[in-house]
C-alpha atoms as a PDB file:
ATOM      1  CA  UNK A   1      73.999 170.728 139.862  1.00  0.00           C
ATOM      2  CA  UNK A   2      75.167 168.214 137.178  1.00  0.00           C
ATOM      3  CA  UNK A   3      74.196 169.499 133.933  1.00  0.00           C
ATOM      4  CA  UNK A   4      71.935 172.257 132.221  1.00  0.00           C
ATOM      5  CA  UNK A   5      68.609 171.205 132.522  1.00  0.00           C
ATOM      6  CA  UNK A   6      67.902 172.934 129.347  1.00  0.00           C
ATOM      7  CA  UNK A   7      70.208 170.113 126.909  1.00  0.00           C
ATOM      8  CA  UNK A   8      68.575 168.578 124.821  1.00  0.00           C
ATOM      9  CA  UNK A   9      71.704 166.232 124.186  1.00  0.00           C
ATOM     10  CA  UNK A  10      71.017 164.290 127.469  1.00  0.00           C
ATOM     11  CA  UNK A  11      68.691 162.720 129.098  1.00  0.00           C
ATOM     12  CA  UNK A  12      67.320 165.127 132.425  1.00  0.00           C
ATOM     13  CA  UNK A  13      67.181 163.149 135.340  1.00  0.00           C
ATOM     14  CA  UNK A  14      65.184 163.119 138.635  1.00  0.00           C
ATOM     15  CA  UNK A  15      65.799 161.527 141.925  1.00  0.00           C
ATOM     16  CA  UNK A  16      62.878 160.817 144.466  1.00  0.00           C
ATOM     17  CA  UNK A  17      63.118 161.001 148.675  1.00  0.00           C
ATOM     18  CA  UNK A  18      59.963 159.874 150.521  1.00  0.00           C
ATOM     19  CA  UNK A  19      60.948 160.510 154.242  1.00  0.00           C
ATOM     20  CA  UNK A  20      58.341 158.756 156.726  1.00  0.00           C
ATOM     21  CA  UNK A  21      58.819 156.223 159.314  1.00  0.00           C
ATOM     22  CA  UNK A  22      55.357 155.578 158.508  1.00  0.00           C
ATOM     23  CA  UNK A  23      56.150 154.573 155.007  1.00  0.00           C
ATOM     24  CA  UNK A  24      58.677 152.053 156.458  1.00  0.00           C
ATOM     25  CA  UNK A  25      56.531 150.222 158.756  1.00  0.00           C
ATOM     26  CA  UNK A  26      53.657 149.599 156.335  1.00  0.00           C
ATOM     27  CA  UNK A  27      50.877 151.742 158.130  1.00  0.00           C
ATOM     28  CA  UNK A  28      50.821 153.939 155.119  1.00  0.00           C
ATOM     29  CA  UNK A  29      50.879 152.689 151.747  1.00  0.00           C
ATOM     30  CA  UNK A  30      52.973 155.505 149.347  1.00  0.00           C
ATOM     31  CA  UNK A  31      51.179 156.833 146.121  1.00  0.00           C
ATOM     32  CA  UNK A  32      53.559 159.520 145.356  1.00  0.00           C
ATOM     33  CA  UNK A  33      56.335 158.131 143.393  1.00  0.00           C
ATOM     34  CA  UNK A  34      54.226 156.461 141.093  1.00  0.00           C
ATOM     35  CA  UNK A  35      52.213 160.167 140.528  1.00  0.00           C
ATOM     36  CA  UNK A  36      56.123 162.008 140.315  1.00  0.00           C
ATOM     37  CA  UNK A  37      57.744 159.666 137.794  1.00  0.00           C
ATOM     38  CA  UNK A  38      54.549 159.743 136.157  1.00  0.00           C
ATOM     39  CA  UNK A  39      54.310 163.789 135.826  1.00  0.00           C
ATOM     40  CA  UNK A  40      57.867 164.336 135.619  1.00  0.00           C
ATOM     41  CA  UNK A  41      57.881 162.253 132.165  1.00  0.00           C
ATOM     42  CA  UNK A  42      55.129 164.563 131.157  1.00  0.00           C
ATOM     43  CA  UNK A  43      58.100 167.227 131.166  1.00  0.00           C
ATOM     44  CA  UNK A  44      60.548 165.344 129.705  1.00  0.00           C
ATOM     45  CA  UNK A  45      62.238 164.136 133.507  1.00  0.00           C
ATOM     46  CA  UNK A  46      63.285 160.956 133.948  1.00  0.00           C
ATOM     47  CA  UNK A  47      63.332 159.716 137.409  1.00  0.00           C
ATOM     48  CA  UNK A  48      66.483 157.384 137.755  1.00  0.00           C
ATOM     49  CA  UNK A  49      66.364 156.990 141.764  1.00  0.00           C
ATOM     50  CA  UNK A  50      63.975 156.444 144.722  1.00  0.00           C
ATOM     51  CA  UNK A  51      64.794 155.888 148.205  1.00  0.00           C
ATOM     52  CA  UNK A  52      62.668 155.741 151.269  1.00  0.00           C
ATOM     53  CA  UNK A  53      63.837 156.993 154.178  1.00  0.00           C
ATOM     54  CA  UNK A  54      63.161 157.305 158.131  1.00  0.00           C
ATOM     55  CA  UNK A  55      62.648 160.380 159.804  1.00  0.00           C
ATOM     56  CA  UNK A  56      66.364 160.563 160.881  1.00  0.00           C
ATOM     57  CA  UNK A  57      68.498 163.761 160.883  1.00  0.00           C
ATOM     58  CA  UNK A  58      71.435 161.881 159.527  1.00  0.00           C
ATOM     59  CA  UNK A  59      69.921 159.830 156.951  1.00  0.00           C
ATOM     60  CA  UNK A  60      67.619 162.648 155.272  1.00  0.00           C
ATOM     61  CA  UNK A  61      71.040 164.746 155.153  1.00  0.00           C
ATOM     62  CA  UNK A  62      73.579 162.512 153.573  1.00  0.00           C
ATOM     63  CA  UNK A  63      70.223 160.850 150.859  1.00  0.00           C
ATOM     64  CA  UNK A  64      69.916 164.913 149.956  1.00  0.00           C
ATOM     65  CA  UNK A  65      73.290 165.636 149.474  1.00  0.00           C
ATOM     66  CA  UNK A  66      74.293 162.759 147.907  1.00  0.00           C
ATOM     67  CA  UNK A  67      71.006 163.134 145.812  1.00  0.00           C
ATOM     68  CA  UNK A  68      71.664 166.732 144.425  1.00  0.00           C
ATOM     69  CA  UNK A  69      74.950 166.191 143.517  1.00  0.00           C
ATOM     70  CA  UNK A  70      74.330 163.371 141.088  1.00  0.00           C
ATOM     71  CA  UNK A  71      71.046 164.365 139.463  1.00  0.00           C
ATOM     72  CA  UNK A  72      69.287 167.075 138.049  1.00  0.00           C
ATOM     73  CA  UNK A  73      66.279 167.536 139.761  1.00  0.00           C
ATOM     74  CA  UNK A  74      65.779 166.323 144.058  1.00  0.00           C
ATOM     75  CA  UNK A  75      61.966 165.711 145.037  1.00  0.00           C
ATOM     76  CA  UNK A  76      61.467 164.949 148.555  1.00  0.00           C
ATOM     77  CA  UNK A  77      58.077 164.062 149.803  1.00  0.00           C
ATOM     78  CA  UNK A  78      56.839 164.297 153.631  1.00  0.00           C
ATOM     79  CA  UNK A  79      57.733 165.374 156.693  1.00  0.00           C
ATOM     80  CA  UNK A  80      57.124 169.268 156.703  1.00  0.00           C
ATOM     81  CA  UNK A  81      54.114 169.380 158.423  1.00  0.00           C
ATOM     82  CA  UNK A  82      53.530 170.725 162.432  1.00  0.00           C
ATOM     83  CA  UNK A  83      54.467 167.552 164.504  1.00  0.00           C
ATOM     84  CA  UNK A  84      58.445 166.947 166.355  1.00  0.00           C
ATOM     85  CA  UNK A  85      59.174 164.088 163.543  1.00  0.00           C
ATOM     86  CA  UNK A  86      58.532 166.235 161.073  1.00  0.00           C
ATOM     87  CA  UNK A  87      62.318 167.145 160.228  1.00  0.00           C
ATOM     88  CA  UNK A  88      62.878 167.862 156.442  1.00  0.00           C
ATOM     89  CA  UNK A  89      63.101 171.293 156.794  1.00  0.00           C
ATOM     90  CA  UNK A  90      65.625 171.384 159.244  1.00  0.00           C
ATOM     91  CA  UNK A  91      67.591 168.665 157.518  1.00  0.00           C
ATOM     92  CA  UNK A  92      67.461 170.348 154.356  1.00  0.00           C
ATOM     93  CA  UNK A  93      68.889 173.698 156.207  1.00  0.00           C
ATOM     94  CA  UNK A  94      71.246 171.482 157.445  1.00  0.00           C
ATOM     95  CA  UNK A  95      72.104 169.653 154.042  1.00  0.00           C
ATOM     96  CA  UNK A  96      73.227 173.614 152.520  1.00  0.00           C
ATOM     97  CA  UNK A  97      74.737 174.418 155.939  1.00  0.00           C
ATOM     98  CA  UNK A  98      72.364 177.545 156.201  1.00  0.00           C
ATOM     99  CA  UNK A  99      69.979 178.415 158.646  1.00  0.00           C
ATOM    100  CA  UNK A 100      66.242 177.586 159.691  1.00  0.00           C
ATOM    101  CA  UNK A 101      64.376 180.620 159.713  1.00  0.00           C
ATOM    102  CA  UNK A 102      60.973 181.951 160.254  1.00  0.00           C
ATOM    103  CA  UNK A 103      59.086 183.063 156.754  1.00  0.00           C
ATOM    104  CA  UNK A 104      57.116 185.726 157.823  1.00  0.00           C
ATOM    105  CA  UNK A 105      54.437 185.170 155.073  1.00  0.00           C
ATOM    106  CA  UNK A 106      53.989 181.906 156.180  1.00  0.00           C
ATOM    107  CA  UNK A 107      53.536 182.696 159.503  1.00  0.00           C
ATOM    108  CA  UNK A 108      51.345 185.371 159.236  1.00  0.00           C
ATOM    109  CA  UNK A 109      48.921 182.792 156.605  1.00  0.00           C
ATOM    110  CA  UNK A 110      49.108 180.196 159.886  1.00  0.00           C
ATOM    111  CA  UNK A 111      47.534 183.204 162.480  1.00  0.00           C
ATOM    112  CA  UNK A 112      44.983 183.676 160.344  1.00  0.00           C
ATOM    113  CA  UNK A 113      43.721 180.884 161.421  1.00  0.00           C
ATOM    114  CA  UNK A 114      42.056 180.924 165.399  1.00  0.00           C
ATOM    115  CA  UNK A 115      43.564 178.380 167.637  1.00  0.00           C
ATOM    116  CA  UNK A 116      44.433 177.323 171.187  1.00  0.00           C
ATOM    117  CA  UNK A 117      48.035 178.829 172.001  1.00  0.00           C
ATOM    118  CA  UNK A 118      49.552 175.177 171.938  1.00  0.00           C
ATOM    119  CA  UNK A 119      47.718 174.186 168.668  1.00  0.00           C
ATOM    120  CA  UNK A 120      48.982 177.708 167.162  1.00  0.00           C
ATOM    121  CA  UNK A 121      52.501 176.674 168.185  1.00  0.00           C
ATOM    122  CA  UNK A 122      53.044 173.988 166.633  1.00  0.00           C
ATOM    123  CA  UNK A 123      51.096 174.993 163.660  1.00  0.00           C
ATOM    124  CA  UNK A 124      54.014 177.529 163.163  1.00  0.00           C
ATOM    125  CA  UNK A 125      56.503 175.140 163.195  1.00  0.00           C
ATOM    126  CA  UNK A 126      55.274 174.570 159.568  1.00  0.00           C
ATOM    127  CA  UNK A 127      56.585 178.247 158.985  1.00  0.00           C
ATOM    128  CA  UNK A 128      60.277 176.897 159.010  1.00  0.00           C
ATOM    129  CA  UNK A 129      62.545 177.178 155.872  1.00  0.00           C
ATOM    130  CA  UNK A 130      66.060 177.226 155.311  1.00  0.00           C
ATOM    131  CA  UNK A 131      67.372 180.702 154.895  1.00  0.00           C
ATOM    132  CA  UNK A 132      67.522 181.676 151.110  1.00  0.00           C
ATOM    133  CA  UNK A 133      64.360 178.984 150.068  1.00  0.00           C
ATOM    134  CA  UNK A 134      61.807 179.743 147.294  1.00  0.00           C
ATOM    135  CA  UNK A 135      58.114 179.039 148.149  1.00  0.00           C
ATOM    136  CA  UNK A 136      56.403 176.571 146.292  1.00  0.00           C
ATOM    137  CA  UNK A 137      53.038 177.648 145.916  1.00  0.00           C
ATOM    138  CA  UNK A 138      50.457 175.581 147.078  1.00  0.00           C
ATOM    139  CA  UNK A 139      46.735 176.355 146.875  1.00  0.00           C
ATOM    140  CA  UNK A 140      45.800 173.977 149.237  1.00  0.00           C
ATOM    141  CA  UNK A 141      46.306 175.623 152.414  1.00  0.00           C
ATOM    142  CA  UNK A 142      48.239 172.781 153.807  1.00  0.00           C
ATOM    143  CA  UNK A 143      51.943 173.008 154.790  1.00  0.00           C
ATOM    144  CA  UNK A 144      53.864 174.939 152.688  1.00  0.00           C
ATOM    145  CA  UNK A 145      56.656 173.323 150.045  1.00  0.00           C
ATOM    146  CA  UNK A 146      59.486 174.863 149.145  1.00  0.00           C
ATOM    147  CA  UNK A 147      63.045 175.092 147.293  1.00  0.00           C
ATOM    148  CA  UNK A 148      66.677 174.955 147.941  1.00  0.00           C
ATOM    149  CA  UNK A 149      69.054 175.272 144.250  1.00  0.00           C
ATOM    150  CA  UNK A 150      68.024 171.562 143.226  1.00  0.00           C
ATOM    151  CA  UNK A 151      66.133 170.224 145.464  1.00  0.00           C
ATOM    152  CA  UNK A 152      62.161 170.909 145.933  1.00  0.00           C
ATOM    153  CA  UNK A 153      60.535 169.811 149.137  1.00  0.00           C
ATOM    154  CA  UNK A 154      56.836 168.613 149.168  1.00  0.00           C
ATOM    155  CA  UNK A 155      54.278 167.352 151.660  1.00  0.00           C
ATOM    156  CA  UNK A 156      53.285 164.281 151.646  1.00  0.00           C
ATOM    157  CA  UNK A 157      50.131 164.289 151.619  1.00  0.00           C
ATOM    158  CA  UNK A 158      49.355 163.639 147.990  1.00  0.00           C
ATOM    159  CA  UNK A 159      46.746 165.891 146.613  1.00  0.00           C
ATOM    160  CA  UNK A 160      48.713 168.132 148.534  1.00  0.00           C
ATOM    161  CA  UNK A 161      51.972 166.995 146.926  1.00  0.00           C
ATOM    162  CA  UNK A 162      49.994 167.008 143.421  1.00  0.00           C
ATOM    163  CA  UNK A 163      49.133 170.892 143.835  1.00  0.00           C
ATOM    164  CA  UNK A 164      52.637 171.540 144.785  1.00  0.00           C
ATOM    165  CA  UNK A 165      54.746 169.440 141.816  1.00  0.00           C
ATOM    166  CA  UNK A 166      51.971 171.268 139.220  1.00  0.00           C
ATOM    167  CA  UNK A 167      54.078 174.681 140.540  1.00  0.00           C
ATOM    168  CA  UNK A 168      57.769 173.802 139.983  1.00  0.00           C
ATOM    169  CA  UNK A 169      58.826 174.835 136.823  1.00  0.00           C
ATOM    170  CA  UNK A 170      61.116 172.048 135.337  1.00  0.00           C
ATOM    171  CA  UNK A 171      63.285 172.414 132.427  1.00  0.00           C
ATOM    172  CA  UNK A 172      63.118 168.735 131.010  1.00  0.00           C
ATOM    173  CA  UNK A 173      64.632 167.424 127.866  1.00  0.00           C
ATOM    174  CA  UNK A 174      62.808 165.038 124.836  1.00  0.00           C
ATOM    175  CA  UNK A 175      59.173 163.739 126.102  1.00  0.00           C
ATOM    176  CA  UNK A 176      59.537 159.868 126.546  1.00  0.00           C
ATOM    177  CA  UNK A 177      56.922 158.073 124.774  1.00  0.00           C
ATOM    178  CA  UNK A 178      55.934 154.686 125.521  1.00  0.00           C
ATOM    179  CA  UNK A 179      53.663 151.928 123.867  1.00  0.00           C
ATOM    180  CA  UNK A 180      52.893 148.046 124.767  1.00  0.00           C
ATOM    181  CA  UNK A 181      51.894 144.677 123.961  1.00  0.00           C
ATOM    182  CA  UNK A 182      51.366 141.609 126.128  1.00  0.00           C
ATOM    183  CA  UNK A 183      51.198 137.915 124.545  1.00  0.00           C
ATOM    184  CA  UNK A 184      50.431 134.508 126.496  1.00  0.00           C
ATOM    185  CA  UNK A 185      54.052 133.426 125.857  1.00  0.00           C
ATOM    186  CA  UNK A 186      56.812 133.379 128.692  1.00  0.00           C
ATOM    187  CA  UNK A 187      60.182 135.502 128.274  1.00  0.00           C
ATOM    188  CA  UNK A 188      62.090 132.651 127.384  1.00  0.00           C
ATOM    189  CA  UNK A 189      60.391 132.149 123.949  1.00  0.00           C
ATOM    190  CA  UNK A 190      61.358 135.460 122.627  1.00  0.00           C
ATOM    191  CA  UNK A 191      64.042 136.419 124.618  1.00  0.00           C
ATOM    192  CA  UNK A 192      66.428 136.373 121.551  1.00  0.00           C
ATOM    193  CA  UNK A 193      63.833 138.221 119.609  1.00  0.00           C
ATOM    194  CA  UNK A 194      64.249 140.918 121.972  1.00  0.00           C
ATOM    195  CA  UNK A 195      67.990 141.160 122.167  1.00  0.00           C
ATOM    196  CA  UNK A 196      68.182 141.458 118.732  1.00  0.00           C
ATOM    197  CA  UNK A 197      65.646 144.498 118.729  1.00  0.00           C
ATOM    198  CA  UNK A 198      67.509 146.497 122.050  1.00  0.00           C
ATOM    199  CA  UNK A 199      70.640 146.351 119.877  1.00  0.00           C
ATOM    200  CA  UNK A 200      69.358 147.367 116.496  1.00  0.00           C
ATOM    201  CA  UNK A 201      67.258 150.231 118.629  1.00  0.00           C
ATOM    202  CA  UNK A 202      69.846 151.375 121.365  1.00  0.00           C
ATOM    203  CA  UNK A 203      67.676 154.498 121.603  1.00  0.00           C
ATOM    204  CA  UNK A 204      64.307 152.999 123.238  1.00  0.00           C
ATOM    205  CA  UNK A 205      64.226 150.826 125.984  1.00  0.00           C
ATOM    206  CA  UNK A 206      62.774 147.222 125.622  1.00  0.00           C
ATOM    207  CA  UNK A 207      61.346 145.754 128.858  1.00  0.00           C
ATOM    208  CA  UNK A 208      60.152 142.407 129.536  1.00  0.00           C
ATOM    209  CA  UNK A 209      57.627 141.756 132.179  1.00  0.00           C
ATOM    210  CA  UNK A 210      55.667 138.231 133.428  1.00  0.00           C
ATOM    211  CA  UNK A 211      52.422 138.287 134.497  1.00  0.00           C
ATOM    212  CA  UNK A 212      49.511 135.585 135.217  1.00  0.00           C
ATOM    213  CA  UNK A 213      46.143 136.036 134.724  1.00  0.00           C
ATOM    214  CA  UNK A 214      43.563 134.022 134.745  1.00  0.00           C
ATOM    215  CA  UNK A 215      45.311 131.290 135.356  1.00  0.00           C
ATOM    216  CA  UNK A 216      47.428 131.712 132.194  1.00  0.00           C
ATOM    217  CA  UNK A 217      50.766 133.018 132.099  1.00  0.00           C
ATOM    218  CA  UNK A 218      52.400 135.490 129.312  1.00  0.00           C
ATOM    219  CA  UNK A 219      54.225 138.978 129.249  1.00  0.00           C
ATOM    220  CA  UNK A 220      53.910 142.459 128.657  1.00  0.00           C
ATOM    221  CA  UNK A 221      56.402 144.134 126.479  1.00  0.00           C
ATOM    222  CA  UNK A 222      56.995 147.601 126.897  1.00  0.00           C
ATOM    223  CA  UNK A 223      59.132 149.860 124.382  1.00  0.00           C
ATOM    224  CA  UNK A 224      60.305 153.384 125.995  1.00  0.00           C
ATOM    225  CA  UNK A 225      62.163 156.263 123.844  1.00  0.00           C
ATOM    226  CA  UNK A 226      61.261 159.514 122.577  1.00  0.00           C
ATOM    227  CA  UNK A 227      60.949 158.817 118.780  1.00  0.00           C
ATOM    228  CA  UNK A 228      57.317 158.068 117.870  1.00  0.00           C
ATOM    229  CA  UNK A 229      58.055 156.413 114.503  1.00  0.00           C
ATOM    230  CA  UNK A 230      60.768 154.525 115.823  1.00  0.00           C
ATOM    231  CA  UNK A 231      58.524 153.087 119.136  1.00  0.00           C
ATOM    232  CA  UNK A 232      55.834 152.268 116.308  1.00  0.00           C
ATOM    233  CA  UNK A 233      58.700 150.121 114.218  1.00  0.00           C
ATOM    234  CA  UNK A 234      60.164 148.327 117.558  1.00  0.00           C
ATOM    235  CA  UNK A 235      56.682 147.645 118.485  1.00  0.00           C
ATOM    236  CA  UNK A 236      55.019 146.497 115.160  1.00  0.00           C
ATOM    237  CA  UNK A 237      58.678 144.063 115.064  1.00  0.00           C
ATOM    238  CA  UNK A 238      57.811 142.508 118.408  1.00  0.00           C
ATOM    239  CA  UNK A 239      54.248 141.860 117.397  1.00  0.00           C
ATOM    240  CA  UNK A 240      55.330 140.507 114.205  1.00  0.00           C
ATOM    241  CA  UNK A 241      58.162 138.096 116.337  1.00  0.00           C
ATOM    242  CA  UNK A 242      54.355 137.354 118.642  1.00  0.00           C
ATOM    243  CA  UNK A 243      52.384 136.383 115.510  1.00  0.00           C
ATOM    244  CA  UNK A 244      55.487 134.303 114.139  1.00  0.00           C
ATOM    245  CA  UNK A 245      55.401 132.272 116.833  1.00  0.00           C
ATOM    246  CA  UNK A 246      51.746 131.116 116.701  1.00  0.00           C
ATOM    247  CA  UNK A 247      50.409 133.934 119.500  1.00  0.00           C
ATOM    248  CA  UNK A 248      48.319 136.620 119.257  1.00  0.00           C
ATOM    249  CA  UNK A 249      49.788 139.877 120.336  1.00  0.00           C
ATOM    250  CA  UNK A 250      47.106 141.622 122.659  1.00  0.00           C
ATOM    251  CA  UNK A 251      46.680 144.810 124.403  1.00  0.00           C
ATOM    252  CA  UNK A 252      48.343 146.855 121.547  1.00  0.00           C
ATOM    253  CA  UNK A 253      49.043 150.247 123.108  1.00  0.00           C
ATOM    254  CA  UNK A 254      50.712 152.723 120.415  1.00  0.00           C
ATOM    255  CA  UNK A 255      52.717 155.633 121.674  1.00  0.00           C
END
């Protein structure tokens, strides 16, 4: 694992797997990343990497390993429920070259429920974990999440996924803030503006993004970091630069 978690002289980082074929093709529209990097900022997490994957033994195996080697925190989302393509578990055994094994309170949870002897058996398939996991509790009833060192697997179904993240106990660094202003300008006009700014404030991130509405274009400034007073002077800077210029800053969000 690269780093204590517990630092605060670095920035905790987070990498995100979504495993799904179905993701790929564009039958199912993902929500969870957005709802991860979200929550993990909420605990001082940063999430520096996505990737979205197939359901393919060899792909989920190296994007894990190569994953958890190079960041603090692994979430992986999908693929652990009862169907043949759902493969994370195994992969993830795999990944820490342990074995899949039957959790016996997860199967006995799954019996409790009546079904036809072919329904029941591939309900229990959902009672796989790799051999030395941690369950992630999950008071939904749905498949069951768990953890290997690093890496936490979750469903990914998302209010499933959503009652499993609210379980795993991070250890994050500095809260990153974040406040914003948009302005019918284009990038161009204060592009120098904003150079300036990033290198008199290498501690918050400055980013610059177009947008068109109403048939009017401008941009939206955001301003990242974990210093409140600091976001405030970047941000009451950039709406000076905005006002300078003839514009109106609008849509002040403070931190």
């Amino acid at each position: 694992m690269p780093g204590d978690p517990m630092s605060d002289e670095k920035t905790v980082t987070a990498a995100v797997i979504i495993i799904g074929n179905e993701i790929l093709s564009g039958r199912t529209q993902d929500t969870n990343l957005n709802y991860i990097a979200k929550y993990l900022g909420t605990k001082g997490v940063s999430v520096k990497a996505a990737w979205v994957i197939p359901d393919l033994h060899e792909v989920v195996v190296n994007t894990v390993n190569q994953a958890r080697e190079n960041f603090d925190y692994v979430l992986t989302t999908g693929g652990i429920g009862p169907t043949h393509d759902d493969i994370t578990a195994e992969c993830i055994a795999k990944a820490f070259d342990v074995e899949l094994v039957v959790d016996d309170q997860i199967a006995s949870r799954i019996r409790q429920r009546p079904a036809p002897e072919h329904v029941m058996e591939s309900r229990l398939r959902m009672a796989r974990v790799p051999k030395g996991a941690s369950l992630i509790e999950n008071s939904t009833g749905g498949p069951q999440g768990f953890s290997m060192e690093n890496v936490h697997v979750m469903a990914g179904i998302p209010r499933v996924m959503q009652a499993m993240i609210g379980n795993i106990p991070f250890q994050g660094g500095p809260v990153v803030h974040s406040c914003s202003v948009t302005a019918y300008m284009g990038e161009s006009e204060i592009a120098d503006e904003l150079t300036t700014l990033q290198k008199d404030h290498p501690a918050v991130d400055i980013g610059s993004y177009p947008f068109s509405r109403n048939n009017r274009y401008g941009t939206s400034l955001v301003i990242r970091g974990t210093d409140i007073e600091e976001l405030n002077l970047v941000l009451n800077s950039i709406c000076a630069t905005i006002t300078a210029k003839e514009e109106t800053p609008e849509d002040i969000e403070r931190p």
